[in-house]
PDB file of N, CA and C in Angstrom:
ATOM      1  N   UNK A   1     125.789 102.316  54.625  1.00  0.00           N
ATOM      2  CA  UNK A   1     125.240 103.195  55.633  1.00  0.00           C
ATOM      3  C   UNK A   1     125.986 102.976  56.943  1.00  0.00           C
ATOM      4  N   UNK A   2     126.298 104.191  57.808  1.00  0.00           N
ATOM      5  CA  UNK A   2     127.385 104.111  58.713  1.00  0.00           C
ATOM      6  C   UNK A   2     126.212 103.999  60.066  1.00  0.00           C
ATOM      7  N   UNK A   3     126.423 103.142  60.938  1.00  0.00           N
ATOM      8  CA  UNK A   3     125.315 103.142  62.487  1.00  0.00           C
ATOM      9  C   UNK A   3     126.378 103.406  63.438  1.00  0.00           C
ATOM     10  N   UNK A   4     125.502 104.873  63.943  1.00  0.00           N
ATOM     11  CA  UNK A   4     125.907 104.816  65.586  1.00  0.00           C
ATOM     12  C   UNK A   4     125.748 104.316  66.403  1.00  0.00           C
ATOM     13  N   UNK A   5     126.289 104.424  67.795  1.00  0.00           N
ATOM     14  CA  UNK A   5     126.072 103.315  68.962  1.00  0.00           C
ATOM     15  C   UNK A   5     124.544 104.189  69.144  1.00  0.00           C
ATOM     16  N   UNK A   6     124.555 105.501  68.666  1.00  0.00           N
ATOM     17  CA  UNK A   6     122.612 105.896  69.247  1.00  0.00           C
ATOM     18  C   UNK A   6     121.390 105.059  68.130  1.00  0.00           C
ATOM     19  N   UNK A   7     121.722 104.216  67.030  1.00  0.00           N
ATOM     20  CA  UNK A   7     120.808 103.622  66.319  1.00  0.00           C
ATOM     21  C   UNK A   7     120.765 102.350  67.037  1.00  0.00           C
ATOM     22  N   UNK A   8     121.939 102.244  67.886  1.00  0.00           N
ATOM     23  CA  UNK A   8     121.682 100.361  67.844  1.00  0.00           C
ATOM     24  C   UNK A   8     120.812 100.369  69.101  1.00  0.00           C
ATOM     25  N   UNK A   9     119.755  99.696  68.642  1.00  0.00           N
ATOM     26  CA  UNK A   9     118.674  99.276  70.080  1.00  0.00           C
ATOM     27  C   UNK A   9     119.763  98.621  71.046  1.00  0.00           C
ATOM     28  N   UNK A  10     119.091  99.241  72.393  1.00  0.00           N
ATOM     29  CA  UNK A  10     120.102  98.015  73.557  1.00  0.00           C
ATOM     30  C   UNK A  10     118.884  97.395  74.198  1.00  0.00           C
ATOM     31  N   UNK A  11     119.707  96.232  73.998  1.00  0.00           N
ATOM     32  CA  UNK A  11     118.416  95.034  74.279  1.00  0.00           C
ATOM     33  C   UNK A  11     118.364  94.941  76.127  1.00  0.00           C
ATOM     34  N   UNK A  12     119.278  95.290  76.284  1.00  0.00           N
ATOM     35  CA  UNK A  12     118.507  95.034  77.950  1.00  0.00           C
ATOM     36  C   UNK A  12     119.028  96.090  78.785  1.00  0.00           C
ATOM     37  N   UNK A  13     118.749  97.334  78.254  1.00  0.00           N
ATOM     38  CA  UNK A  13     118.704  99.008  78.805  1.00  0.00           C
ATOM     39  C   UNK A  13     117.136  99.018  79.686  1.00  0.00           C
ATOM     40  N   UNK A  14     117.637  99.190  80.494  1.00  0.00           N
ATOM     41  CA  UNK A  14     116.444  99.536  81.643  1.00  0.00           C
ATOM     42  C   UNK A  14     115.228 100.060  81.070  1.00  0.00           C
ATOM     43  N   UNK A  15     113.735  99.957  81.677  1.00  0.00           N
ATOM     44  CA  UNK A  15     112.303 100.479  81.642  1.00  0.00           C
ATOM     45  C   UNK A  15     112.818 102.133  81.812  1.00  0.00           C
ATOM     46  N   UNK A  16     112.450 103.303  81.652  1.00  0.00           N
ATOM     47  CA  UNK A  16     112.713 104.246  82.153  1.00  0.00           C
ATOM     48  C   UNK A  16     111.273 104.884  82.307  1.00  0.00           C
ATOM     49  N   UNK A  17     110.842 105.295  83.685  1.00  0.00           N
ATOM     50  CA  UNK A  17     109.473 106.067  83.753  1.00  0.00           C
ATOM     51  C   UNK A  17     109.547 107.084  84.158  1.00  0.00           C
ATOM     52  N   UNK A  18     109.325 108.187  84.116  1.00  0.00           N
ATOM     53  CA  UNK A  18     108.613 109.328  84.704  1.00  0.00           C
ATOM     54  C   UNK A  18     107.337 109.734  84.899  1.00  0.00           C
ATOM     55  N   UNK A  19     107.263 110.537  86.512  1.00  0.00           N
ATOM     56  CA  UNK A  19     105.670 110.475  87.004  1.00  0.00           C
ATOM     57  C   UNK A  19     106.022 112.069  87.253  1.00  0.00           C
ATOM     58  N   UNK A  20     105.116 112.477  86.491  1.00  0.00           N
ATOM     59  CA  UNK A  20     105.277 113.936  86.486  1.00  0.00           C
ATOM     60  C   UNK A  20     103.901 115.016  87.102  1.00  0.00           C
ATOM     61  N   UNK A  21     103.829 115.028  88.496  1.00  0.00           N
ATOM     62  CA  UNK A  21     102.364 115.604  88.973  1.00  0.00           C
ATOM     63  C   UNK A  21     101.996 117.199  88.510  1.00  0.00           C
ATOM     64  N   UNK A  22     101.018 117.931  87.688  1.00  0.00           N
ATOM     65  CA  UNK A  22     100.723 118.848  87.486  1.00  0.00           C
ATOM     66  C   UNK A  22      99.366 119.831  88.679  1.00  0.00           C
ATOM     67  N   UNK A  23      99.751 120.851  88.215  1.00  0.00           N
ATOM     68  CA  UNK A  23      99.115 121.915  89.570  1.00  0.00           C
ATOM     69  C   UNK A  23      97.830 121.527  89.218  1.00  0.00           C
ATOM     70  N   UNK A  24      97.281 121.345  87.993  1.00  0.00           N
ATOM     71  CA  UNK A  24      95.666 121.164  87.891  1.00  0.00           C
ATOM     72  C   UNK A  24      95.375 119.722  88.334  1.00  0.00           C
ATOM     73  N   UNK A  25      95.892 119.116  88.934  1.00  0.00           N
ATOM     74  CA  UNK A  25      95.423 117.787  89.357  1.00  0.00           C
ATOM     75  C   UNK A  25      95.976 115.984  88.604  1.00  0.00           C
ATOM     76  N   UNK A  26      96.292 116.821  87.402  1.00  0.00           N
ATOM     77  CA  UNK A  26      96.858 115.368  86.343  1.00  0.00           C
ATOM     78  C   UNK A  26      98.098 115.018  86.786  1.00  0.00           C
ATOM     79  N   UNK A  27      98.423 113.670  86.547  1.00  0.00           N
ATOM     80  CA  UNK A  27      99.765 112.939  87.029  1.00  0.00           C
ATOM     81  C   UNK A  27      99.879 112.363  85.814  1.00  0.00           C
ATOM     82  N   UNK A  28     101.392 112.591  85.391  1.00  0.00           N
ATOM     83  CA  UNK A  28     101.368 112.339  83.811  1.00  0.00           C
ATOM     84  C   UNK A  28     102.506 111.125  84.153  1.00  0.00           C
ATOM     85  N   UNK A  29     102.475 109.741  83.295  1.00  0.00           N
ATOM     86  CA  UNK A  29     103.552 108.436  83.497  1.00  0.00           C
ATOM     87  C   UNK A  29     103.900 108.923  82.013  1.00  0.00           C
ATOM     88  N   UNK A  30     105.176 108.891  81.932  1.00  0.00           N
ATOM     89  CA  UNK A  30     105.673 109.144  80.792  1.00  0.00           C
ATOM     90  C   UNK A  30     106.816 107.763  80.515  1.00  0.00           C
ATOM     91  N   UNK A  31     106.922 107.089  79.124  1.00  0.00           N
ATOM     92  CA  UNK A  31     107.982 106.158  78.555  1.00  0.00           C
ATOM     93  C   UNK A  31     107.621 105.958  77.743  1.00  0.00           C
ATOM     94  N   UNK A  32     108.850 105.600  77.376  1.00  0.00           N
ATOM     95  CA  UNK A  32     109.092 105.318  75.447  1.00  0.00           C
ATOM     96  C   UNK A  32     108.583 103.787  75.483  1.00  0.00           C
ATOM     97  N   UNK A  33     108.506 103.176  76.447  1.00  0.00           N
ATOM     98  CA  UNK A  33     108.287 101.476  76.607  1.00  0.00           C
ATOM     99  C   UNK A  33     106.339 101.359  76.468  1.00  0.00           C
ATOM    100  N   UNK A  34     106.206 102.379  77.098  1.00  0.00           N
ATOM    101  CA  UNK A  34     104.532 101.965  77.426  1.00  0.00           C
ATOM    102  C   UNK A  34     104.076 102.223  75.654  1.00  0.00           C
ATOM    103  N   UNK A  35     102.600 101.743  75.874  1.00  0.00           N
ATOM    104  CA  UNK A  35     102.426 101.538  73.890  1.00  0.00           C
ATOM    105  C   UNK A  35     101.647 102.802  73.723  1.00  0.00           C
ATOM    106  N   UNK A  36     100.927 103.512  74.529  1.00  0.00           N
ATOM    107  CA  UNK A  36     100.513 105.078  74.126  1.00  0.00           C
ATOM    108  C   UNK A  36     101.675 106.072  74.683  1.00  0.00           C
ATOM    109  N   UNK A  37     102.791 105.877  74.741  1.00  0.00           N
ATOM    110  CA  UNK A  37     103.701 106.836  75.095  1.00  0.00           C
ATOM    111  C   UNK A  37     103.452 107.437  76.468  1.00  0.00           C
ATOM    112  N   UNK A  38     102.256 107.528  77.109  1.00  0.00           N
ATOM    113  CA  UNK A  38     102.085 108.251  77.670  1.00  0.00           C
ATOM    114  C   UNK A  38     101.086 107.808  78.658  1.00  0.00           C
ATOM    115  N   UNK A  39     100.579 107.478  80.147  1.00  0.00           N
ATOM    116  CA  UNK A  39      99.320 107.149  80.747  1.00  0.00           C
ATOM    117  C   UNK A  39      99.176 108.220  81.520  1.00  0.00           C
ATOM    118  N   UNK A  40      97.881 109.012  81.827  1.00  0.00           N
ATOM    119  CA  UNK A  40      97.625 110.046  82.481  1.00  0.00           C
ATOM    120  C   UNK A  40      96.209 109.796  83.651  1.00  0.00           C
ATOM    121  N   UNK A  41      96.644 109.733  84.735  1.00  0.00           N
ATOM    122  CA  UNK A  41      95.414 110.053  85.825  1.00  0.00           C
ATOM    123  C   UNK A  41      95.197 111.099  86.336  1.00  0.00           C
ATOM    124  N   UNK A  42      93.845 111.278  86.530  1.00  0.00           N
ATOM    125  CA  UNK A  42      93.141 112.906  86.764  1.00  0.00           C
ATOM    126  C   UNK A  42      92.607 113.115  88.275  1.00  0.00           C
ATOM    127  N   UNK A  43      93.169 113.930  88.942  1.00  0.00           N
ATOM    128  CA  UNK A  43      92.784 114.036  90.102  1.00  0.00           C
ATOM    129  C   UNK A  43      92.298 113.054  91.207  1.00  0.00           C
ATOM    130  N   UNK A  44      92.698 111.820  91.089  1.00  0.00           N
ATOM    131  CA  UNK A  44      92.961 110.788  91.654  1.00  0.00           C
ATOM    132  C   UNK A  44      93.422 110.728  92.480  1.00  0.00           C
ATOM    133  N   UNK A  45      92.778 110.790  94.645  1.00  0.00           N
ATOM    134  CA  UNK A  45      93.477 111.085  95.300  1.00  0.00           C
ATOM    135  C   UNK A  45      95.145 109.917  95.441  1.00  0.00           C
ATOM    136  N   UNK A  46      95.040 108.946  94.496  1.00  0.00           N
ATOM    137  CA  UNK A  46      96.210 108.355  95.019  1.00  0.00           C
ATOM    138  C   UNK A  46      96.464 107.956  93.496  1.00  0.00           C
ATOM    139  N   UNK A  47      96.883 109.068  92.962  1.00  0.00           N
ATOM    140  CA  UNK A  47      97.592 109.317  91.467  1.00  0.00           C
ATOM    141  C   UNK A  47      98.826 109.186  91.250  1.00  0.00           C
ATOM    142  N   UNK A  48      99.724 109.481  91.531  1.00  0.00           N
ATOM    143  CA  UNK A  48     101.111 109.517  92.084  1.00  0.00           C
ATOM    144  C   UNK A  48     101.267 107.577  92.634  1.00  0.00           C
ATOM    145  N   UNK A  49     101.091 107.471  93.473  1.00  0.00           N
ATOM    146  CA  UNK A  49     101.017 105.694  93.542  1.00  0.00           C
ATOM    147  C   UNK A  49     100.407 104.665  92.820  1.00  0.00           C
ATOM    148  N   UNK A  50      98.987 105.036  92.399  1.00  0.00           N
ATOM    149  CA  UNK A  50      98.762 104.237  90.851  1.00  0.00           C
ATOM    150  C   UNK A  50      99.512 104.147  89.858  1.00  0.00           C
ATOM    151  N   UNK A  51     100.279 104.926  89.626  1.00  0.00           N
ATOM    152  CA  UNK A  51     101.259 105.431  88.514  1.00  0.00           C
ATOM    153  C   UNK A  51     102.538 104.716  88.845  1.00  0.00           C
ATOM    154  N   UNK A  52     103.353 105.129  90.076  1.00  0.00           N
ATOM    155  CA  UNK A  52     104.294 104.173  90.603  1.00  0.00           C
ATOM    156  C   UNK A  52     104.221 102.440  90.061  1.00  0.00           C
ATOM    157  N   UNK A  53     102.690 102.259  90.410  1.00  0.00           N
ATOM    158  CA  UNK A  53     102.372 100.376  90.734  1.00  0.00           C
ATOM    159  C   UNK A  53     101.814  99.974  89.211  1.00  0.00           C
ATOM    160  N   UNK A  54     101.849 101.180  88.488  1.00  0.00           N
ATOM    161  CA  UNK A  54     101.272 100.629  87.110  1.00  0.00           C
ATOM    162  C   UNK A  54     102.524 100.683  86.353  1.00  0.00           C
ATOM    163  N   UNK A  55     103.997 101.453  86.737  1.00  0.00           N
ATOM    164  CA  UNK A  55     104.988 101.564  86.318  1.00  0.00           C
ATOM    165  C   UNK A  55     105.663  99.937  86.249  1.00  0.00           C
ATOM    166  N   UNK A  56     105.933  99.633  87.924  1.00  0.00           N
ATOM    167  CA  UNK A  56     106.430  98.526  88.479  1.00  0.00           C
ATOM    168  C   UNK A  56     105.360  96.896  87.660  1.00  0.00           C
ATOM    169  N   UNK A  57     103.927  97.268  87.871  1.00  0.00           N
ATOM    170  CA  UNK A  57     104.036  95.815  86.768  1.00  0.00           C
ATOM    171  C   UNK A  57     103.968  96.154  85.852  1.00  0.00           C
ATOM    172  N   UNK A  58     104.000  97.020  84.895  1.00  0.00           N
ATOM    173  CA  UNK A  58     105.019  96.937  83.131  1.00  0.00           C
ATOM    174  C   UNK A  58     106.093  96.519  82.889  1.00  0.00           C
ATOM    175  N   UNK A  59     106.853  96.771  84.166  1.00  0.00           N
ATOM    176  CA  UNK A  59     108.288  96.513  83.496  1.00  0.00           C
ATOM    177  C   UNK A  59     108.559  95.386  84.562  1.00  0.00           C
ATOM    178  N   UNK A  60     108.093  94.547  84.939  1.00  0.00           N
ATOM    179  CA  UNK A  60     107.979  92.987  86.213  1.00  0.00           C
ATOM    180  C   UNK A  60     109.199  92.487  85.501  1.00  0.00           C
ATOM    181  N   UNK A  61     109.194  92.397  84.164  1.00  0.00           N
ATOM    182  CA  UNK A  61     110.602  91.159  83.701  1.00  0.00           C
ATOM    183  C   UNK A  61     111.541  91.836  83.351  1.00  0.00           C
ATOM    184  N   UNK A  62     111.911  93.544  83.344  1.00  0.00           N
ATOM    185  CA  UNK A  62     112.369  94.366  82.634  1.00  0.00           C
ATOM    186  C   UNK A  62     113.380  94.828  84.303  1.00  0.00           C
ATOM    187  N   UNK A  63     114.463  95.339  83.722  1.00  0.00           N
ATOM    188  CA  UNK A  63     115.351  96.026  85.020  1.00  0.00           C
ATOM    189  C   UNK A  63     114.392  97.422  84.660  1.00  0.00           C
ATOM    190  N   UNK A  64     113.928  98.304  85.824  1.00  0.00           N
ATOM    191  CA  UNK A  64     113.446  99.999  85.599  1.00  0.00           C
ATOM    192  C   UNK A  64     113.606 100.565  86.133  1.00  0.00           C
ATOM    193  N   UNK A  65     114.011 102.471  86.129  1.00  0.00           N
ATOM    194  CA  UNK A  65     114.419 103.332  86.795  1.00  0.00           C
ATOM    195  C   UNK A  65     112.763 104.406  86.683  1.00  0.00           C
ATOM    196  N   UNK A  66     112.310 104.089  87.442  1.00  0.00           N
ATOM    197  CA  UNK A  66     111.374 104.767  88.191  1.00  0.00           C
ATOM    198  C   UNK A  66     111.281 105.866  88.502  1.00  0.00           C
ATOM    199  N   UNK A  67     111.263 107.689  88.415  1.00  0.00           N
ATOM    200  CA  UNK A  67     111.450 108.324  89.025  1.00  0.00           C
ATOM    201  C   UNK A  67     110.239 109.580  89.249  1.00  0.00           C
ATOM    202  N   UNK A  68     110.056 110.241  90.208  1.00  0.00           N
ATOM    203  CA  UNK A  68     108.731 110.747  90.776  1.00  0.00           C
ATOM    204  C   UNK A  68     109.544 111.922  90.922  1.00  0.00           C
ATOM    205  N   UNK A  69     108.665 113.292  89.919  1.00  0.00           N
ATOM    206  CA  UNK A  69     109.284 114.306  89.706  1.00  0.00           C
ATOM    207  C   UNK A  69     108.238 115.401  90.735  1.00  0.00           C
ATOM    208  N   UNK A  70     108.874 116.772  91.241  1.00  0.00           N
ATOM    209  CA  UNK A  70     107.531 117.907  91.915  1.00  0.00           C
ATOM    210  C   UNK A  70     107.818 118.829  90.626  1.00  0.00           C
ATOM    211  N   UNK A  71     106.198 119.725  90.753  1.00  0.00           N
ATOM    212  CA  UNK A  71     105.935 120.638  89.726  1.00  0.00           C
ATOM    213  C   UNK A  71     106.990 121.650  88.930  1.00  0.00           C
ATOM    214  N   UNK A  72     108.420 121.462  89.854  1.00  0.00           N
ATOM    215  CA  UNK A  72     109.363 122.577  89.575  1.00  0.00           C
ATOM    216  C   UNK A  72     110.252 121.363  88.581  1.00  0.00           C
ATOM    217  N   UNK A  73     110.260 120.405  88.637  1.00  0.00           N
ATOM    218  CA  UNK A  73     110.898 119.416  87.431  1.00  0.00           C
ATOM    219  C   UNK A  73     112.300 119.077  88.241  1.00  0.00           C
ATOM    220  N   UNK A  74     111.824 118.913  89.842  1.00  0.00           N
ATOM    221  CA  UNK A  74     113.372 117.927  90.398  1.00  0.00           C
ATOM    222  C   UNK A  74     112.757 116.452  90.678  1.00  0.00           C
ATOM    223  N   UNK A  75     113.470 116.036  90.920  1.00  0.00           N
ATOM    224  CA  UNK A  75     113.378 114.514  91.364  1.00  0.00           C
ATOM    225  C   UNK A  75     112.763 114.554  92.871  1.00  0.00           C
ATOM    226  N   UNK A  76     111.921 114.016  93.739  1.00  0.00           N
ATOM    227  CA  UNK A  76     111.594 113.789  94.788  1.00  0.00           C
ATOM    228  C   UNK A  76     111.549 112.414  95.278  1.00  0.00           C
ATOM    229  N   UNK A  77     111.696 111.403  93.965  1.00  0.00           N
ATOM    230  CA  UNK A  77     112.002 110.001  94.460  1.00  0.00           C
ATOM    231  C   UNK A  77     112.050 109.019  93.578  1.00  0.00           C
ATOM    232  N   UNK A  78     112.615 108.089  93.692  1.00  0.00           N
ATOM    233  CA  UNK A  78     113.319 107.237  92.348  1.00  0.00           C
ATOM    234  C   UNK A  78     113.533 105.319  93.124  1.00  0.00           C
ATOM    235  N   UNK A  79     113.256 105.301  92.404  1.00  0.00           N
ATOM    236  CA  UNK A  79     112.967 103.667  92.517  1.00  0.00           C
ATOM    237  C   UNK A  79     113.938 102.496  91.502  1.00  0.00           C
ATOM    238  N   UNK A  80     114.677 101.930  91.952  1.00  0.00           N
ATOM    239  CA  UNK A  80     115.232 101.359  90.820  1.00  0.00           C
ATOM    240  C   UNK A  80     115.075  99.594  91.175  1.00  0.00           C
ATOM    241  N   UNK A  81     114.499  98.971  90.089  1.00  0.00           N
ATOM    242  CA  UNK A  81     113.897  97.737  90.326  1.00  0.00           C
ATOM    243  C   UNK A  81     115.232  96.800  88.847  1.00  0.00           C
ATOM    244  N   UNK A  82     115.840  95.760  89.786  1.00  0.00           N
ATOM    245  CA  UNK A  82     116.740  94.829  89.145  1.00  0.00           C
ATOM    246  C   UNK A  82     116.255  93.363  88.519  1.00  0.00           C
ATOM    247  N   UNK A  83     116.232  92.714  87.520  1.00  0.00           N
ATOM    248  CA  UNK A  83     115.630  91.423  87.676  1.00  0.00           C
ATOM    249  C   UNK A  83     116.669  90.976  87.890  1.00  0.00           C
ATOM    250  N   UNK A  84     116.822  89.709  88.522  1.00  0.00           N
ATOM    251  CA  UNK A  84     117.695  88.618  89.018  1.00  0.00           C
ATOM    252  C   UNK A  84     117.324  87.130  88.540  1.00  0.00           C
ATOM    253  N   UNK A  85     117.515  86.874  86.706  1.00  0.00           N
ATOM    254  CA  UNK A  85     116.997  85.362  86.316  1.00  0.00           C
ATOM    255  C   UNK A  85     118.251  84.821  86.957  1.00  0.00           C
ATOM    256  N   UNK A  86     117.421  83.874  87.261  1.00  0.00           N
ATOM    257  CA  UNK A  86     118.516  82.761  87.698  1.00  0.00           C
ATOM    258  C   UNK A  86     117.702  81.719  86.856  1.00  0.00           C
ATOM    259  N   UNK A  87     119.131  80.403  86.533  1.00  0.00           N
ATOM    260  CA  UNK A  87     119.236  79.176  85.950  1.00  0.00           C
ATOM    261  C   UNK A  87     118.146  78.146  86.750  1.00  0.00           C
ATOM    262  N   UNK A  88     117.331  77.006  86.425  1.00  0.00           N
ATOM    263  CA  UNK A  88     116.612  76.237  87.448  1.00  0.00           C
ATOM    264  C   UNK A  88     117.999  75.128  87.048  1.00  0.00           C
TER     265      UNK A  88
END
């Protein structure tokens, strides 16, 4: 059986999130990393930042690209978080 470079897992490829706010009030966190695929808050005046801070500690040991989309599907803001292990 022949493997592409798209079968081989990459072991230390960034968290990737998307926060996707809808007109009826839902803020959808979308990644392939989180274990329901998917976390959704409902009209939550601070939906959009729960989502951000629930992004940021999932991926605490993980490098992640963060990004906060408007209803038309552009980017309005993106966050990119690095880990830095260092040796003791």
């Amino acid at each position: 059986m022949n493997e592409t470079s798209d079968s081989i897992p990459q072991i230390n490829a960034p968290h990737i999130y998307e926060i996707r706010p809808h007109s009826d009030g839902r803020v959808d966190l979308i990644s392939d990393v989180l274990p329901f695929r998917c976390a959704c808050w409902h009209s939550e005046p601070d939906a959009i930042s729960d989502a951000i801070a629930y992004a940021k500690l999932y991926s605490r040991s993980h490098d992640a690209l963060i990004q906060v989309y408007d209803e038309a599907g552009n980017i309005i803001w993106a966050y990119e978080h690095k880990v830095d292990f260092k040796e003791a």
